[in-house]
C-alpha atoms as a PDB file:
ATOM      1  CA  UNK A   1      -5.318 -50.973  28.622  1.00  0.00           C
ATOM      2  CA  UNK A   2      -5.777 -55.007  28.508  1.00  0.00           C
ATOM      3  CA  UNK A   3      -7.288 -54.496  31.897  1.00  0.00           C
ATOM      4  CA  UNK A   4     -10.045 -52.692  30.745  1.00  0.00           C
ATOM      5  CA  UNK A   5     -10.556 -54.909  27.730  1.00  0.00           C
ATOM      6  CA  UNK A   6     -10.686 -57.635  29.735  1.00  0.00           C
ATOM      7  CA  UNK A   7     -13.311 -56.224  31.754  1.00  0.00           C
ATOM      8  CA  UNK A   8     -16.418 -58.184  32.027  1.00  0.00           C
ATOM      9  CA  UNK A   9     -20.086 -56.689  31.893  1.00  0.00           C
ATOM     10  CA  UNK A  10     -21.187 -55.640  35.851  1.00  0.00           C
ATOM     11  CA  UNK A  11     -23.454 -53.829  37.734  1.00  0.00           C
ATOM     12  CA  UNK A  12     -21.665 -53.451  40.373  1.00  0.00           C
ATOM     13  CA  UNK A  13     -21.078 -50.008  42.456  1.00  0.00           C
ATOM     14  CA  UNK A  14     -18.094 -48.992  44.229  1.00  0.00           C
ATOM     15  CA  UNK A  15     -14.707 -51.233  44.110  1.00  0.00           C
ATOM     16  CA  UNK A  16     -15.573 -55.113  44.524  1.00  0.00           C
ATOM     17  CA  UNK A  17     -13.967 -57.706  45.833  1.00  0.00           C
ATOM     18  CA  UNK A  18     -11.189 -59.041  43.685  1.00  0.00           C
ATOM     19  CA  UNK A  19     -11.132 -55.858  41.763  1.00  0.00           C
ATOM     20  CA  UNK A  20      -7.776 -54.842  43.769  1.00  0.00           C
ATOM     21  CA  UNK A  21      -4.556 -56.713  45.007  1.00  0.00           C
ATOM     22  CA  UNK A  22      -4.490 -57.261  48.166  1.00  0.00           C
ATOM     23  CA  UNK A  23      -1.315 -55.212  49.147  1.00  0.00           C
ATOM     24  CA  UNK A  24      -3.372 -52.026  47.583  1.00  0.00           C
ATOM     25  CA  UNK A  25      -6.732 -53.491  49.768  1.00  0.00           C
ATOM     26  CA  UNK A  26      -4.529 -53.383  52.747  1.00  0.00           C
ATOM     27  CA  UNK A  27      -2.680 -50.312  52.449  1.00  0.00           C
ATOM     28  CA  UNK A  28      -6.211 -48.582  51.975  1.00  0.00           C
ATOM     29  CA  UNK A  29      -7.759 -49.771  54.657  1.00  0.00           C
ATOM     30  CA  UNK A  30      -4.732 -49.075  56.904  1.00  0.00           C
ATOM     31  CA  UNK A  31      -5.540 -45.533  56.152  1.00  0.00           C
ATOM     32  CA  UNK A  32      -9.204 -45.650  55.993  1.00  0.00           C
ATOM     33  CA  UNK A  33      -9.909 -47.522  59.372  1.00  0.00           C
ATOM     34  CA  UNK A  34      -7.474 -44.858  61.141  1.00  0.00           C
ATOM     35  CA  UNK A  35      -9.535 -41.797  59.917  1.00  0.00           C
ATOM     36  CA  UNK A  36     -12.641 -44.325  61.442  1.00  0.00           C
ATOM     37  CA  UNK A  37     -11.135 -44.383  64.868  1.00  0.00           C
ATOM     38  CA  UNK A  38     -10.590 -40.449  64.820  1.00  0.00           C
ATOM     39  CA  UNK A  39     -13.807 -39.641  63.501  1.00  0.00           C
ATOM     40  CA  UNK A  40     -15.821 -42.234  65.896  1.00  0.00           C
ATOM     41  CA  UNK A  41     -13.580 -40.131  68.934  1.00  0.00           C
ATOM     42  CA  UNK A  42     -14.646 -36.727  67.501  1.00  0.00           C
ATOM     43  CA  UNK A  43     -18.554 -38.094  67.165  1.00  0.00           C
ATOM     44  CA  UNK A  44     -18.204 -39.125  70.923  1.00  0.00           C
ATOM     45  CA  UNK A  45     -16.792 -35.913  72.054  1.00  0.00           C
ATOM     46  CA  UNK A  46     -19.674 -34.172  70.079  1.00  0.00           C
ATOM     47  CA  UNK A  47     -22.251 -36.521  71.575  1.00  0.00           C
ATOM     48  CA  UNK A  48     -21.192 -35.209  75.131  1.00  0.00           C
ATOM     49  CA  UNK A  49     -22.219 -31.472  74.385  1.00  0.00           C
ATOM     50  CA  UNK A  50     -25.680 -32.689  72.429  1.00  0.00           C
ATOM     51  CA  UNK A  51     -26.990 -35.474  73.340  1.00  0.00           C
ATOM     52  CA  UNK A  52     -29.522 -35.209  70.180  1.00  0.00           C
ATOM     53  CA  UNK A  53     -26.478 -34.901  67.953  1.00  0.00           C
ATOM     54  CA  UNK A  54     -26.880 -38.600  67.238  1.00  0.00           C
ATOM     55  CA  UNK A  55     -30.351 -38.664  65.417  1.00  0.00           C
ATOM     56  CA  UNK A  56     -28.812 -35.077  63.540  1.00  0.00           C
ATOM     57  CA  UNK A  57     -25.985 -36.698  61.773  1.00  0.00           C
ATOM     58  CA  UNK A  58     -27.631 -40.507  61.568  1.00  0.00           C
ATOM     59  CA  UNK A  59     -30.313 -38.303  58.937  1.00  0.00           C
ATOM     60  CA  UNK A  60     -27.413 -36.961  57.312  1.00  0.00           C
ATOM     61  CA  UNK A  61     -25.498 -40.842  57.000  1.00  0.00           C
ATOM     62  CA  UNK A  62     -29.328 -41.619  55.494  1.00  0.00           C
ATOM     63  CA  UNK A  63     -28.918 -39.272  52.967  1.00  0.00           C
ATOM     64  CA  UNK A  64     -25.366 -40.191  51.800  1.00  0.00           C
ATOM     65  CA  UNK A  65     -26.929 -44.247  51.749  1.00  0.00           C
ATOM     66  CA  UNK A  66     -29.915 -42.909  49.766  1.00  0.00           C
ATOM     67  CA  UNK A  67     -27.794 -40.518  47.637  1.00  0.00           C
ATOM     68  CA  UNK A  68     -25.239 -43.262  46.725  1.00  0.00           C
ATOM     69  CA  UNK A  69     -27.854 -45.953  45.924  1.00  0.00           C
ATOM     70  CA  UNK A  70     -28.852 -44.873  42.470  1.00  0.00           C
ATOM     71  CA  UNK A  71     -26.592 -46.368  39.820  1.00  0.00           C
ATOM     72  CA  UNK A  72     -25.857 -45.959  36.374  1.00  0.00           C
ATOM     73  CA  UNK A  73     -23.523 -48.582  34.367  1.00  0.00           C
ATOM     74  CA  UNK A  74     -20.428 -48.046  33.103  1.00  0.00           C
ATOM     75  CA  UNK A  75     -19.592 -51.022  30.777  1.00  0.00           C
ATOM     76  CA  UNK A  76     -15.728 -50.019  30.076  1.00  0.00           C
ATOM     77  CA  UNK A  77     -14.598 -50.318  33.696  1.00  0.00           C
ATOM     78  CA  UNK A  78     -16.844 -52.903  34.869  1.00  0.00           C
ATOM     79  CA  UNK A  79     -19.161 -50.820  37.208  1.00  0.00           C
ATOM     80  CA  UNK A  80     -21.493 -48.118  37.837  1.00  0.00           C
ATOM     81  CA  UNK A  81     -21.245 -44.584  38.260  1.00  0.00           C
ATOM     82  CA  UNK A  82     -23.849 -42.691  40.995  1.00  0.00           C
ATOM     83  CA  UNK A  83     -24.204 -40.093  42.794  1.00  0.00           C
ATOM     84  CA  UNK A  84     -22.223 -39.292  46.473  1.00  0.00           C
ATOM     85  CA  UNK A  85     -23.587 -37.187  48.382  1.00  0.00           C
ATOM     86  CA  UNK A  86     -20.622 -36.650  50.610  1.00  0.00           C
ATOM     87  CA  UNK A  87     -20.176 -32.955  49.529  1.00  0.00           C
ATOM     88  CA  UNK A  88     -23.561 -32.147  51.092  1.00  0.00           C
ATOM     89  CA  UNK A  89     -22.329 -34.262  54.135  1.00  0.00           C
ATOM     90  CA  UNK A  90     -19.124 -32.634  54.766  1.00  0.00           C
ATOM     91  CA  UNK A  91     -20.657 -29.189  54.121  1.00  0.00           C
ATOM     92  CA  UNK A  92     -23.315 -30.307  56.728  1.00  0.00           C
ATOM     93  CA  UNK A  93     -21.055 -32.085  59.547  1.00  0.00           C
ATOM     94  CA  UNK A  94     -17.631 -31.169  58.299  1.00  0.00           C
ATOM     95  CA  UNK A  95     -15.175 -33.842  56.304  1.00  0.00           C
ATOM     96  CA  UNK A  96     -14.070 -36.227  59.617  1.00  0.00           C
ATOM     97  CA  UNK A  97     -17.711 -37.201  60.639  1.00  0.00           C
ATOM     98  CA  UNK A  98     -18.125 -37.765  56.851  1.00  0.00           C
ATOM     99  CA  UNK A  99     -15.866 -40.617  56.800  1.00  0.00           C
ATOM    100  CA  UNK A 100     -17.472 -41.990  59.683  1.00  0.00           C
ATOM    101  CA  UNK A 101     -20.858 -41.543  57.419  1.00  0.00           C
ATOM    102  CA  UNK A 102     -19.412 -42.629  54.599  1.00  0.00           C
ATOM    103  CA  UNK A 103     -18.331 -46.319  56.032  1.00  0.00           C
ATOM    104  CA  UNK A 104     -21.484 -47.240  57.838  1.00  0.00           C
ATOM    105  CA  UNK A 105     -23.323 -46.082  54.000  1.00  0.00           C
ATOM    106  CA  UNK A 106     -20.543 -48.508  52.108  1.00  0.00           C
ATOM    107  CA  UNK A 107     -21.082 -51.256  55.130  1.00  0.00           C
ATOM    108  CA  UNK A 108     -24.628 -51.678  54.538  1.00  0.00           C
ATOM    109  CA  UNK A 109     -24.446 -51.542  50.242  1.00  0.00           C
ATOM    110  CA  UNK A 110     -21.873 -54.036  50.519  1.00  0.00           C
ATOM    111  CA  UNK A 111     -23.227 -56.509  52.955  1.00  0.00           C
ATOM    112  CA  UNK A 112     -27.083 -56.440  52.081  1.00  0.00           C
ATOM    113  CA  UNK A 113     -27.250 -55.207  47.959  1.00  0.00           C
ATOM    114  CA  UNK A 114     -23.905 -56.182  46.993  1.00  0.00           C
ATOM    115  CA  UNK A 115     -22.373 -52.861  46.372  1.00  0.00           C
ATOM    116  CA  UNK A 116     -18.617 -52.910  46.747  1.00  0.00           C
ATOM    117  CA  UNK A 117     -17.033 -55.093  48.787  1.00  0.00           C
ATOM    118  CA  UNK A 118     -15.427 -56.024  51.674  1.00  0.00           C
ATOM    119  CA  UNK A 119     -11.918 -55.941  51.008  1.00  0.00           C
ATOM    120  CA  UNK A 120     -11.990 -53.033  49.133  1.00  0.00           C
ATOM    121  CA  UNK A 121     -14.134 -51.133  51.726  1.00  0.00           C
ATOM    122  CA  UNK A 122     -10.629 -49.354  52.812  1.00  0.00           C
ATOM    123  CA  UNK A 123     -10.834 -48.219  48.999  1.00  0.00           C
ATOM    124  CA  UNK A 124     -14.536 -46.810  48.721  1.00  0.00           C
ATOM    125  CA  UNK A 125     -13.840 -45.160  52.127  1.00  0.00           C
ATOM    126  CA  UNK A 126     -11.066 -43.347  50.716  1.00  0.00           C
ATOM    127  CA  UNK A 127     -12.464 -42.424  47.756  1.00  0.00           C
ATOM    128  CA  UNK A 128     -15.817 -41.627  48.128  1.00  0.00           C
ATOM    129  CA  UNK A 129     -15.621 -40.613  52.289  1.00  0.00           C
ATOM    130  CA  UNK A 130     -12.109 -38.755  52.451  1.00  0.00           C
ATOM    131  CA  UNK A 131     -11.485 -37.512  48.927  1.00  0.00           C
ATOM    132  CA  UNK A 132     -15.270 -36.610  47.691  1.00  0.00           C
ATOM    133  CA  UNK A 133     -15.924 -35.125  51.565  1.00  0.00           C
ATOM    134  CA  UNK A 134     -13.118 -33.425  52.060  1.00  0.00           C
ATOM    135  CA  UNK A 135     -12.768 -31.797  48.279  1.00  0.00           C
ATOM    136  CA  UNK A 136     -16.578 -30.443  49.108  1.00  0.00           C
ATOM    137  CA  UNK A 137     -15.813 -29.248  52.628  1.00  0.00           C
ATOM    138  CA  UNK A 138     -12.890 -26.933  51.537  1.00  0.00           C
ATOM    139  CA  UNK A 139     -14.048 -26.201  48.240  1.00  0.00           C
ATOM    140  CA  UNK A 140     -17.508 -24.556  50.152  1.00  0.00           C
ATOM    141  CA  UNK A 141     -16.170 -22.689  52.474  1.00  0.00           C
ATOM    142  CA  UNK A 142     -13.215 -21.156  50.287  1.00  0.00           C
ATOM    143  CA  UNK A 143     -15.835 -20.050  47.921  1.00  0.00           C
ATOM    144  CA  UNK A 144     -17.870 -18.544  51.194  1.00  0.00           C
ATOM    145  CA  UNK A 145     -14.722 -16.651  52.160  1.00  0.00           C
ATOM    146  CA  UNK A 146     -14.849 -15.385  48.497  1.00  0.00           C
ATOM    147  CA  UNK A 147     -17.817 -13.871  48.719  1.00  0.00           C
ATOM    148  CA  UNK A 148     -19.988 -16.679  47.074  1.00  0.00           C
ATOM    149  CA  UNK A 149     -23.504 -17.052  47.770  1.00  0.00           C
ATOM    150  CA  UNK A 150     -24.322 -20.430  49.908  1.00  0.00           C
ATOM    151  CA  UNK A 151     -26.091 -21.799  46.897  1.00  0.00           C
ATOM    152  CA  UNK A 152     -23.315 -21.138  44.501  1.00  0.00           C
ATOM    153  CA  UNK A 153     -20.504 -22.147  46.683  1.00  0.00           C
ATOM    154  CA  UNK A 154     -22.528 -25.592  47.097  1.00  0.00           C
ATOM    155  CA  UNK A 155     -23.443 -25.928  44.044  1.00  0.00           C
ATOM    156  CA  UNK A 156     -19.555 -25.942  43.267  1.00  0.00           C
ATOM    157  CA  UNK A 157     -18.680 -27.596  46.017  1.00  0.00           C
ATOM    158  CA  UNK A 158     -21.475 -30.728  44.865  1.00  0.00           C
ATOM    159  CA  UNK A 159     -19.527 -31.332  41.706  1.00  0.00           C
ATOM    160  CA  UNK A 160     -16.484 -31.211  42.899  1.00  0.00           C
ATOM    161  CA  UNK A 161     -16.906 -33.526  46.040  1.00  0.00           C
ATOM    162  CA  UNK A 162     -18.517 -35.698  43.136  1.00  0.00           C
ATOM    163  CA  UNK A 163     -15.055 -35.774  40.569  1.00  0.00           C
ATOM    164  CA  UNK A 164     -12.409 -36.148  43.289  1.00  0.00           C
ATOM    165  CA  UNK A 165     -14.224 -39.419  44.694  1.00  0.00           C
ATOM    166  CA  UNK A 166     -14.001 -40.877  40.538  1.00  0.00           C
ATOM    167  CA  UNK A 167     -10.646 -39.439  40.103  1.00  0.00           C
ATOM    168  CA  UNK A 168      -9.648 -41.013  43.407  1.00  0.00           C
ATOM    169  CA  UNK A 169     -11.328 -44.174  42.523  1.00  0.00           C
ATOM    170  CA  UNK A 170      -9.296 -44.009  38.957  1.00  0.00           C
ATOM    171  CA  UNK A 171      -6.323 -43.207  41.256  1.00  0.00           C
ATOM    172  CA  UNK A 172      -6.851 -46.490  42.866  1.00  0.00           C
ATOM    173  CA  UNK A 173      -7.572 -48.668  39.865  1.00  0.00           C
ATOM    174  CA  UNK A 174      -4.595 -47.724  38.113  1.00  0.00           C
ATOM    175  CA  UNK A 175      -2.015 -47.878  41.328  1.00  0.00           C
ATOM    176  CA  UNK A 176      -3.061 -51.679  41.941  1.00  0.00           C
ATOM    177  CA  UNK A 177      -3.685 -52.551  38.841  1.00  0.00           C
ATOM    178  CA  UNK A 178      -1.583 -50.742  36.005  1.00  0.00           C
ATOM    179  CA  UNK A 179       1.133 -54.074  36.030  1.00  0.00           C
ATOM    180  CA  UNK A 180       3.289 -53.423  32.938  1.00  0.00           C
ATOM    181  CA  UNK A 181       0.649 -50.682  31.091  1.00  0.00           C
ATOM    182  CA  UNK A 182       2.176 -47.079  32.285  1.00  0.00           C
ATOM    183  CA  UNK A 183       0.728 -46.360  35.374  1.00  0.00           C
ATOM    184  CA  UNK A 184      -0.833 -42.437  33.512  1.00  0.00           C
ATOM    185  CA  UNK A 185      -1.727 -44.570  30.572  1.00  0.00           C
ATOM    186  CA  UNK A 186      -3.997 -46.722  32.656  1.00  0.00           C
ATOM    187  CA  UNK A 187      -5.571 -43.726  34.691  1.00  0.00           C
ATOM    188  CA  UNK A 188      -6.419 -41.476  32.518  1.00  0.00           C
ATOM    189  CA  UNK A 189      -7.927 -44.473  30.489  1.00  0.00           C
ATOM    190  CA  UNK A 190     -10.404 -45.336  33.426  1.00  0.00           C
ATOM    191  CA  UNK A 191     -11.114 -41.686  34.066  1.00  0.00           C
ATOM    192  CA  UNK A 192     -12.201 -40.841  30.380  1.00  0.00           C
ATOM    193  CA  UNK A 193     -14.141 -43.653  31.092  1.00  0.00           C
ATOM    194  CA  UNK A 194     -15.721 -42.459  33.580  1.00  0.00           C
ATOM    195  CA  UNK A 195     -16.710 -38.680  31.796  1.00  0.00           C
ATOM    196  CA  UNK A 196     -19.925 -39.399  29.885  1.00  0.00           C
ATOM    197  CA  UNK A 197     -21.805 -40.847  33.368  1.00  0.00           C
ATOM    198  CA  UNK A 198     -20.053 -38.711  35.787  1.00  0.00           C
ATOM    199  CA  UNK A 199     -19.708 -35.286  34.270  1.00  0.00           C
ATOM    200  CA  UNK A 200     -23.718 -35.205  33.800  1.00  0.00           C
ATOM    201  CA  UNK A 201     -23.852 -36.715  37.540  1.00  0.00           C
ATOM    202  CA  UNK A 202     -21.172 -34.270  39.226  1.00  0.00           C
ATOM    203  CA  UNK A 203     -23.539 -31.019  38.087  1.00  0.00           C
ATOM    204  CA  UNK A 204     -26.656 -32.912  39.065  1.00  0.00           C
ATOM    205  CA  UNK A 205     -24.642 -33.663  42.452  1.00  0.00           C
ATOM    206  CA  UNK A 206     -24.195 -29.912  42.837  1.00  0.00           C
ATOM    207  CA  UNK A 207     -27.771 -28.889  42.244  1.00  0.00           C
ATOM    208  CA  UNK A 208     -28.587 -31.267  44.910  1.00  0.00           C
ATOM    209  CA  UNK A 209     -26.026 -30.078  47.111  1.00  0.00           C
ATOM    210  CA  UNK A 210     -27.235 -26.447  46.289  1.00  0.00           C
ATOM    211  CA  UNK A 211     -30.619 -27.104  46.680  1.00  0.00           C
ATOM    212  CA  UNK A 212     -30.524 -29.372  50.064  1.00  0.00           C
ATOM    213  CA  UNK A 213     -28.474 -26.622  51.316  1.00  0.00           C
ATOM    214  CA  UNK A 214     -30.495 -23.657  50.798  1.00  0.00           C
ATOM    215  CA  UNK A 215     -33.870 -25.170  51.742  1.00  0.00           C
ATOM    216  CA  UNK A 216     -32.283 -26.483  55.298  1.00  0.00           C
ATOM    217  CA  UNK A 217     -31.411 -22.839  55.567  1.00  0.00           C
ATOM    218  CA  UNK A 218     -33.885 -21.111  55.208  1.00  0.00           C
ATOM    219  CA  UNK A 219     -36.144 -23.601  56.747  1.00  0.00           C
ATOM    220  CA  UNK A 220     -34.211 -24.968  60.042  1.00  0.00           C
ATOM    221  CA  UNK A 221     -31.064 -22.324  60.413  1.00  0.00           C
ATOM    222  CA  UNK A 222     -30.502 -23.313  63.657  1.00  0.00           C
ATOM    223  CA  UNK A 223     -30.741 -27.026  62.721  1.00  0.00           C
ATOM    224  CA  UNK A 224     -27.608 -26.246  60.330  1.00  0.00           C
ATOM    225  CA  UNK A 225     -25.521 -23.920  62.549  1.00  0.00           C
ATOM    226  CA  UNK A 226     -26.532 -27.251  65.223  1.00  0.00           C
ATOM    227  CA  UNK A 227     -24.845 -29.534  62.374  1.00  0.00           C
ATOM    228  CA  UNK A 228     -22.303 -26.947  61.635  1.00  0.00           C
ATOM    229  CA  UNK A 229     -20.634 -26.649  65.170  1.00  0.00           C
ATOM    230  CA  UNK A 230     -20.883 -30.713  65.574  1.00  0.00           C
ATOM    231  CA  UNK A 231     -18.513 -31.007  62.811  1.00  0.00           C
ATOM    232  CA  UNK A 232     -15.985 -28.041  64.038  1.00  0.00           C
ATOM    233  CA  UNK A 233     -16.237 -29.125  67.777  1.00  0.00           C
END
């Protein structure tokens, strides 16, 4: 709890440098930079069997920048809350390729408008990339298996992708930083602190998702089912 009262006012999005020690900033980008490697192999392999595959998923990375550009303070933890637009990735070009997405979107907000950071880019990979893309990706097509229509199942799938990158992020913030405050006391103070921004933005995030979805769909099928075997191949 005295982290989060010691808090100062920010603007910032994403995890920012000095935010996390750097044993956690490590750790994270051990694991982040290894799904990187896989996913720029997979994007290769793609590449080989579609040679316009490139300009496909670089329209889908430009969503997830665009998507993940509007912010919306949160005073309590320090930073901002926004949108992801992973779940609409992953659904698009499955959860590996949405990694690879995900880090050239966080590369660019951190270097040029001072979103996130450097150090903690292993972090906002995780997070936002892994967790939020790969909670979408499974979340759609279970519902689809169901028997849920394609808008419902991404609608779901939207605000989902959405809480798992904020409970991931809480995840993070409490593991490197919970010191002597109980480790569950400290998370599930930053993710209540994160409900009144993000529970508005995770439904939001799903009508997006929903509506992207369904308009590619019926407007461009075969550009999805193009997108669609990219991300299985």
């Amino acid at each position: 709890m005295s982290v989060l009262a010691s808090a100062q006012p920010a603007r910032a999005m994403h995890l920012a440098d000095g935010v996390l020690p750097a044993s956690s900033c490590v750790l994270w980008s051990l694991l982040a930079f290894g799904l990187v490697a896989w996913a720029l192999r997979r994007f290769d392999r793609a590449r080989l069997s579609d040679p316009q595959l490139g300009a496909l998923v670089a329209m889908v990375g430009a969503a997830v920048f665009a998507i993940s550009c509007m912010p919306i303070p949160v005073p309590l933890v320090g930073t901002c809350s926004h949108p992801c637009g992973t779940g609409l990735a992953a659904i698009l070009v499955g959860p590996l390729l949405t990694v690879l997405l995900t880090t050239v979107a966080l590369l660019l907000q951190a270097l040029f408008l001072a979103h996130g950071g450097i150090t903690t880019l292993g972090a906002d990979i995780v997070s936002m990339g892994l967790a939020g893309g790969l909670a979408g990706y499974l979340v759609f097509r279970g519902l689809q298996r169901l028997g849920f229509s394609m808008f419902a199942a991404a609608f779901v799938a939207g605000v989902l992708a959405d809480w798992a990158t904020y409970t991931t992020t809480a995840l993070e913030l409490a593991l490197g930083l919970h010191g002597k405050t109980p480790f569950g006391v400290l998370f599930s103070s930053v993710l209540l602190a994160f409900v009144p921004t993000q529970l508005p933005l995770g439904l939001l995030e799903g009508a997006l998702t929903a509506g992207a979805l369904t308009w590619v769909h019926k407007r461009r099928p075969a550009l999805l089912e193009r997108l669609w075997l990219a991300g299985a191949s």
